[in-house]
N, C-alpha and C. Protein backbone atom coordinates (compact mmCIF):
# COMPACT_ATOMS: atom_id res chain seq x y z
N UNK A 1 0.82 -1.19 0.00
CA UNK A 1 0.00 0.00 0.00
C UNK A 1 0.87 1.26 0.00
N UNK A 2 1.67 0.87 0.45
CA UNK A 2 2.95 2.34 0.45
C UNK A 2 3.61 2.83 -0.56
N UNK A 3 3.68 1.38 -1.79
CA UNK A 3 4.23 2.05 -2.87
C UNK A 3 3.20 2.42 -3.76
N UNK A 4 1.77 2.36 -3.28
CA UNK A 4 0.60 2.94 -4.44
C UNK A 4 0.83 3.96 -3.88
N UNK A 5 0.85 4.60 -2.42
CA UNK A 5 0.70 5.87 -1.94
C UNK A 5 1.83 6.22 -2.90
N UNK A 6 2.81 6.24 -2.50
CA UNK A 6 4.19 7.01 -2.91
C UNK A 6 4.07 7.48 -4.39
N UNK A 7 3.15 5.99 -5.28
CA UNK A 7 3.22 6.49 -6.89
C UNK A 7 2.16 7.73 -7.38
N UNK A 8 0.82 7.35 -6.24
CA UNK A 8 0.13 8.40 -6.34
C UNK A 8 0.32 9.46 -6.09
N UNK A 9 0.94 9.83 -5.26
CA UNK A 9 1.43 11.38 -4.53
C UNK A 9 2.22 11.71 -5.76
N UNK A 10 3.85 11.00 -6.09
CA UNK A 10 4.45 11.17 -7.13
C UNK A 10 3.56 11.45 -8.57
N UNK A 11 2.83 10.82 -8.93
CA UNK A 11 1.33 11.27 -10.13
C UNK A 11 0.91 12.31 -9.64
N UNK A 12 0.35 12.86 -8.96
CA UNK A 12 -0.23 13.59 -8.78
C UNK A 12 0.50 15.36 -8.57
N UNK A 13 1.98 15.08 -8.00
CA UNK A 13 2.33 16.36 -8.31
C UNK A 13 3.15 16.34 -9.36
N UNK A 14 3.43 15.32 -9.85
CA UNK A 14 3.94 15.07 -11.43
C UNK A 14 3.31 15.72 -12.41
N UNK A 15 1.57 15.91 -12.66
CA UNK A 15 0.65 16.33 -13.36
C UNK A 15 0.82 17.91 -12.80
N UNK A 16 0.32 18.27 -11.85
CA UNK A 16 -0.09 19.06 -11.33
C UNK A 16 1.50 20.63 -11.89
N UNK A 17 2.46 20.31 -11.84
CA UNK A 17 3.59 21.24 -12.19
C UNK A 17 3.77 20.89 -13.45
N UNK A 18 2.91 20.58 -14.59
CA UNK A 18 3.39 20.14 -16.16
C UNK A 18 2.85 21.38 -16.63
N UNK A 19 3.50 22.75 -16.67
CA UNK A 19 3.17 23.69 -17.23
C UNK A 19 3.12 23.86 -18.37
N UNK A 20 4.13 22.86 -19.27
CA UNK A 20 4.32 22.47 -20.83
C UNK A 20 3.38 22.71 -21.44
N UNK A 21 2.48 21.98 -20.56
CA UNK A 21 1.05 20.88 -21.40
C UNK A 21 0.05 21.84 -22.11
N UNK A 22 -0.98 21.56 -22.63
CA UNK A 22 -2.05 21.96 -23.38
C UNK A 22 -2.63 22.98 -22.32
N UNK A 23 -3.81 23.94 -22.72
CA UNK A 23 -4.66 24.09 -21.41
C UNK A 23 -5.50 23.04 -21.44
N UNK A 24 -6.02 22.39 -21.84
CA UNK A 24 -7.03 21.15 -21.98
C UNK A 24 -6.23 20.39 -21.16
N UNK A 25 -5.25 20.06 -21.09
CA UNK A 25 -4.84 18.63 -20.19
C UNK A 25 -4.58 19.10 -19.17
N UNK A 26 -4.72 20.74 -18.60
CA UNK A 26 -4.33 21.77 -17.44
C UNK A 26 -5.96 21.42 -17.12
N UNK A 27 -6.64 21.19 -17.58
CA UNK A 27 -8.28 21.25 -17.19
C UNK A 27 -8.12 19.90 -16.79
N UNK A 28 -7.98 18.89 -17.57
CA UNK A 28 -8.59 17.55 -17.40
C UNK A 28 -7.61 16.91 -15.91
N UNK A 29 -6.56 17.82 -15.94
CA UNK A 29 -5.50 17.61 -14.30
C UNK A 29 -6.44 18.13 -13.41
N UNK A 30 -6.69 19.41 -13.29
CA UNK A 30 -7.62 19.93 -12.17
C UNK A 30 -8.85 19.06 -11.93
N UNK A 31 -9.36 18.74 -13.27
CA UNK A 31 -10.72 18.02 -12.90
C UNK A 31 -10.82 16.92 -12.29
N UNK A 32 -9.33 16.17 -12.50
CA UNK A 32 -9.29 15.08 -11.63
C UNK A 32 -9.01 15.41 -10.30
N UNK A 33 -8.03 15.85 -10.42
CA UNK A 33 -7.51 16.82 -8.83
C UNK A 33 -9.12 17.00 -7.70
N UNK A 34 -9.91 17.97 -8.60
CA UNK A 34 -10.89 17.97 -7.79
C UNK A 34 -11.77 17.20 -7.24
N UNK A 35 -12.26 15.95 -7.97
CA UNK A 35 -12.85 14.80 -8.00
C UNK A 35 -12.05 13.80 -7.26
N UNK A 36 -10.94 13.85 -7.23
CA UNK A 36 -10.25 12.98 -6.56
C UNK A 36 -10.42 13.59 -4.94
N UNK A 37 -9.68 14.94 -4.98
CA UNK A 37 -9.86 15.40 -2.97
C UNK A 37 -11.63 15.65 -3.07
N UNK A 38 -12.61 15.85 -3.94
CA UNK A 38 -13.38 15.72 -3.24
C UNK A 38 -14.38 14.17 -2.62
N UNK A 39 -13.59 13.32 -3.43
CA UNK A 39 -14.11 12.05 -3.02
C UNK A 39 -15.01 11.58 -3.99
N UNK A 40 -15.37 12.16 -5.08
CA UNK A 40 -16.20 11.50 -6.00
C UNK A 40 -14.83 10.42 -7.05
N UNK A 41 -14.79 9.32 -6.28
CA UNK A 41 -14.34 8.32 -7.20
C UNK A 41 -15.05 8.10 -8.40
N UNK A 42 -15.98 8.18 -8.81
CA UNK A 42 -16.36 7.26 -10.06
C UNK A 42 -16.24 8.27 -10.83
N UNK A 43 -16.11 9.80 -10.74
CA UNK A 43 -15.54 10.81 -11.61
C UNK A 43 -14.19 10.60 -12.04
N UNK A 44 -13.45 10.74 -10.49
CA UNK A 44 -11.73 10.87 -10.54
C UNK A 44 -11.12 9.20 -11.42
N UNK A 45 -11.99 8.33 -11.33
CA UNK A 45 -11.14 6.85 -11.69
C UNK A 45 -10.84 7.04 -13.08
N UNK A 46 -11.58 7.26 -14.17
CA UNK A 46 -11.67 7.33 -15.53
C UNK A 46 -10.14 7.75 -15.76
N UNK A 47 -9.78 8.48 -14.88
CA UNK A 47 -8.50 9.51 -15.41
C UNK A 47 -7.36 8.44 -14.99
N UNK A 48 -7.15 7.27 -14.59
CA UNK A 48 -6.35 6.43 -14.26
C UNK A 48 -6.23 5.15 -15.51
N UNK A 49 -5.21 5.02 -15.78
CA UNK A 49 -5.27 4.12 -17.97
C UNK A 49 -5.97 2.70 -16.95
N UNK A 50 -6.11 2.32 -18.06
CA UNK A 50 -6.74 0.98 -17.82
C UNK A 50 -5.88 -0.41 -16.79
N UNK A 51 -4.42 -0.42 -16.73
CA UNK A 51 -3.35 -1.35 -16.46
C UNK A 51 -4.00 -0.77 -14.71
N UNK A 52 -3.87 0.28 -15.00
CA UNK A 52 -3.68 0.65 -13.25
C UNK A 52 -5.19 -0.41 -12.88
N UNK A 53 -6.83 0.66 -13.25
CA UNK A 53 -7.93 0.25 -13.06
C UNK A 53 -7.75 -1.15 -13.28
N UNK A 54 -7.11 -2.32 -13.93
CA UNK A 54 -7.28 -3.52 -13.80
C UNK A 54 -6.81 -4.13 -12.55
N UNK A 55 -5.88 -3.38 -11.58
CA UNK A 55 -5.18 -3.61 -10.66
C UNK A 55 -5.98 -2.54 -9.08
N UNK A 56 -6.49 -1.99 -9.22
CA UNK A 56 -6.83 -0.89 -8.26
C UNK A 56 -8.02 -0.84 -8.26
N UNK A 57 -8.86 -0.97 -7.27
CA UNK A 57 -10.39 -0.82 -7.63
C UNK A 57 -10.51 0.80 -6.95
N UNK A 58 -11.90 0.68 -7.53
CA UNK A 58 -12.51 2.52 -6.99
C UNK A 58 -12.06 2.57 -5.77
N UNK A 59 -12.67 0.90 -4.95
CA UNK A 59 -12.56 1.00 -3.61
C UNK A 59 -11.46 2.03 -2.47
N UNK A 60 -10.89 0.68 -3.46
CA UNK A 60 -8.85 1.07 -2.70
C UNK A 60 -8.76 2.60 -2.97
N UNK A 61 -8.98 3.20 -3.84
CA UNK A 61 -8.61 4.52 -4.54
C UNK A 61 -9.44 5.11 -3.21
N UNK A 62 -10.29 4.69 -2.82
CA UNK A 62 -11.34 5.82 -2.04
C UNK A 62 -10.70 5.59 -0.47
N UNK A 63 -10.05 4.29 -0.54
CA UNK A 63 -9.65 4.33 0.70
C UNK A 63 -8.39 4.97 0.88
N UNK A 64 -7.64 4.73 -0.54
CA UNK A 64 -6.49 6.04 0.15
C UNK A 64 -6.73 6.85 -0.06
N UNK A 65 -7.76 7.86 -0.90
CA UNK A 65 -8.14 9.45 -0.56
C UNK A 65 -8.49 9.59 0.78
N UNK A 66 -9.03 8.98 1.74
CA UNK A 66 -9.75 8.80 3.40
C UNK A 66 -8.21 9.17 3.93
N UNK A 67 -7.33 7.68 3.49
CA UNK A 67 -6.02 7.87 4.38
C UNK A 67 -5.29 9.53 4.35
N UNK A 68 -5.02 9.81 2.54
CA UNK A 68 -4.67 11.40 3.13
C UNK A 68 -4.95 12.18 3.82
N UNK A 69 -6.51 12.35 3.51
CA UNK A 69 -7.26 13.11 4.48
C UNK A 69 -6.97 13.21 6.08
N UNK A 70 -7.43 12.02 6.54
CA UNK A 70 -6.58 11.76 7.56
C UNK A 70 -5.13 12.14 7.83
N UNK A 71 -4.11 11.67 7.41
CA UNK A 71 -2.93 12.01 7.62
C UNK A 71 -2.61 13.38 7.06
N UNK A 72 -3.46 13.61 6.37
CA UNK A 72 -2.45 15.15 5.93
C UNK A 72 -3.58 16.63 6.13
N UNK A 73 -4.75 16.02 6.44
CA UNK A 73 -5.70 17.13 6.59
C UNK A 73 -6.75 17.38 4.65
N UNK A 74 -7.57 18.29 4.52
CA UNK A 74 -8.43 18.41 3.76
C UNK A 74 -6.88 19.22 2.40
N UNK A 75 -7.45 18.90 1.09
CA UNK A 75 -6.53 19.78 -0.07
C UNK A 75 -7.72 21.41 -0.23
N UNK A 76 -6.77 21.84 -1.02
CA UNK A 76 -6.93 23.14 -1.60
C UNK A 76 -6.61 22.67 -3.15
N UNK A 77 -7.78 22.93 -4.05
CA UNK A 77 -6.72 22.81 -5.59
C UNK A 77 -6.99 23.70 -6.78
């Protein structure tokens, strides 16, 4: 579970500083971003390729959004 945390955190500010990118893929980052800290999994999952979703259910995904929360307090995005 520690190395999904670690890859997710790593994904997630990986996306999040890609100033390169399109504005469209600057949207479709936030939109996950938001959907993800706000807890709507069945929004935020889509944005994860298929290899992962064959390996990760919504579940797990929802249970480590809970764990950050917990450990790190509510996001801002």
């Amino acid at each position: 579970m520690h190395k999904l945390t670690l890859f997710l955190i790593s994904f997630l500010l990986f996306t999040r500083v890609a100033y390169s990118q399109s504005d469209s893929t600057l949207v479709q980052a936030n939109q996950f971003f938001n959907s993800f800290i706000s807890g709507d999994m069945a929004k935020a999952y889509p944005y994860f390729d298929k290899e992962f979703q064959s390996k990760v259910s919504i579940e797990k995904i929802k249970s480590l959004q809970e764990q950050f929360l917990t450990s790190y307090g509510s996001f801002n995005s």
